[in-house]
Structures are given as structure tokens and as C-alpha cells.
Protein backbone atom coordinates (compact mmCIF):
# COMPACT_ATOMS: atom_id res chain seq x y z
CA UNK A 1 197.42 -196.85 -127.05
CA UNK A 2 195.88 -195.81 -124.03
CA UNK A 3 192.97 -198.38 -124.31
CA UNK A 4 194.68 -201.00 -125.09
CA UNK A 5 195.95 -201.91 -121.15
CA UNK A 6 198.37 -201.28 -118.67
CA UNK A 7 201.61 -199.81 -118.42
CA UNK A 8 201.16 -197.09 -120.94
CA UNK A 9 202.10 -193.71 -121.70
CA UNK A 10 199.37 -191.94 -119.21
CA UNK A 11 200.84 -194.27 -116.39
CA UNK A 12 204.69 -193.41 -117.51
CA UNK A 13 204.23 -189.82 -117.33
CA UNK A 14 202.76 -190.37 -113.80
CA UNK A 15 205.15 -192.02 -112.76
CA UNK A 16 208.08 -189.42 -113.79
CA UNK A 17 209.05 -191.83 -116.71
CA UNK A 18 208.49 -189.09 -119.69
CA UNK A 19 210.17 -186.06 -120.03
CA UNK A 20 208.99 -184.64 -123.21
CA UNK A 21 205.87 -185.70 -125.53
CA UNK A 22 205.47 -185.26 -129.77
CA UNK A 23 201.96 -186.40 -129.99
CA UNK A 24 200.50 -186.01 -133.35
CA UNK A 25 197.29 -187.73 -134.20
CA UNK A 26 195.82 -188.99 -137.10
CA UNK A 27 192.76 -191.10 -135.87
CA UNK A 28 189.87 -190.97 -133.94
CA UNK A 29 191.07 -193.27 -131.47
CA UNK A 30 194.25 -191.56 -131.13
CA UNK A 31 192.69 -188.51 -130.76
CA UNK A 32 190.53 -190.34 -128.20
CA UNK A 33 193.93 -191.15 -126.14
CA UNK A 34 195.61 -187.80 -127.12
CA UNK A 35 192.89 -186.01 -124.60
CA UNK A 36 193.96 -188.28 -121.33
CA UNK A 37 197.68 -188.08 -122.16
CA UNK A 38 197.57 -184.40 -122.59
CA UNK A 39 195.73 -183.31 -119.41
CA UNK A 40 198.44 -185.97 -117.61
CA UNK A 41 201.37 -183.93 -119.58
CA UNK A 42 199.78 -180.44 -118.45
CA UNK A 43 199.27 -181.99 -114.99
CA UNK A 44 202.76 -183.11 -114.29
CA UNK A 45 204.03 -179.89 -115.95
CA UNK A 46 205.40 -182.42 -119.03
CA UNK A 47 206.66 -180.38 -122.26
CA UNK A 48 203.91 -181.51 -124.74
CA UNK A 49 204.38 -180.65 -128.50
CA UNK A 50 200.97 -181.48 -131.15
CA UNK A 51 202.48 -180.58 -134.40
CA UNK A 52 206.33 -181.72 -135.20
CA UNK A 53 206.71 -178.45 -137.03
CA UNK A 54 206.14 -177.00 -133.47
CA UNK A 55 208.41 -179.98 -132.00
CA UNK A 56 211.30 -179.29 -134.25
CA UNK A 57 211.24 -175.18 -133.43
CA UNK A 58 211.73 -175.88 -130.10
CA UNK A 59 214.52 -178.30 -130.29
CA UNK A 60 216.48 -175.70 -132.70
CA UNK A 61 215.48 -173.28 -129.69
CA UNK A 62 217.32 -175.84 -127.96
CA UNK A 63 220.47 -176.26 -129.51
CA UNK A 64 220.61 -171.97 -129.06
CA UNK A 65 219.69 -171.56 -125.52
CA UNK A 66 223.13 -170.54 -124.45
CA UNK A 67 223.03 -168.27 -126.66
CA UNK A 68 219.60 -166.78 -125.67
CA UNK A 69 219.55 -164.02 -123.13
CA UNK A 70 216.03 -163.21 -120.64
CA UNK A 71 214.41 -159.58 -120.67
CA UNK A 72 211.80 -159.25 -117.90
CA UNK A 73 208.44 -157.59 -119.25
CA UNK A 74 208.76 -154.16 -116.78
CA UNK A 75 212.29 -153.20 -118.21
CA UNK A 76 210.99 -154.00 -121.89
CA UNK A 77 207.75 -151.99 -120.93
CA UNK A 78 210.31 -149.45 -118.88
CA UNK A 79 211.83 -148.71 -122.16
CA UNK A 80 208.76 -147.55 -123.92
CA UNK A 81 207.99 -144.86 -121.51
């Protein structure tokens, strides 16, 4: 917990320590927490999932990127013209 003292998960993610975060809450207090460690995530540019349903997409996302291929949004929007 983030109240609970020093190191924690706020000061690993500062510190480049954390590459990805599942945070899903089920208390007030962890809610409390789940507010500082998200704006650290979004600050630091951390992937930060709050649902595992949403955590588990992306890792089968994952295990397909190489198999994924980019469209910009002008030839997409190109083709409806």
C-alpha cells in the first residue's frame, strides 16, 4: 500500500522499476492508493490496466502483434472518398 511507507509502488514506477501495472481495487483504501499510482503510471507513460478482463485482451494482443499490421487514419479515410 501506498500509505503504509517507503519504497512502494509510486516510488518504483518513478524510479523506472515497473513496466506494466494490473491494478484492480476492491477497497476504499486501495482505491485511495489506486489515484496516486495511476497519475505516476500516466506520468511516466507506464501501461496501466484497471480491469484484468482488459489486462488479459491486451496480453492476447500481445502474443499476435507480429501478426498485426498498422493502417494510418488518411489512407483508411482516403479509401472512403
Amino acid at each position: 500500500m501506498v500509505m503504509e511507507g517507503r519504497p512502494h509502488i509510486v516510488d518504483m514506477i518513478k524510479n523506472g522499476d515497473i513496466d506494466l501495472i494490473v491494478n484492480v481495487v476492491e477497497d476504499k483504501k486501495a482505491v485511495k492508493d489506486s489515484y496516486a499510482i495511476r497519475a505516476e503510471a500516466l506520468a511516466r507513460r507506464v501501461v496501466y490496466f484497471t480491469t484484468l478482463a482488459g489486462a488479459r485482451a491486451a496480453c492476447m494482443g500481445m502474443q499476435h502483434g507480429d501478426e498485426l499490421e498498422v493502417y494510418s487514419l488518411q489512407s483508411l479515410h482516403q479509401r472512403l472518398l
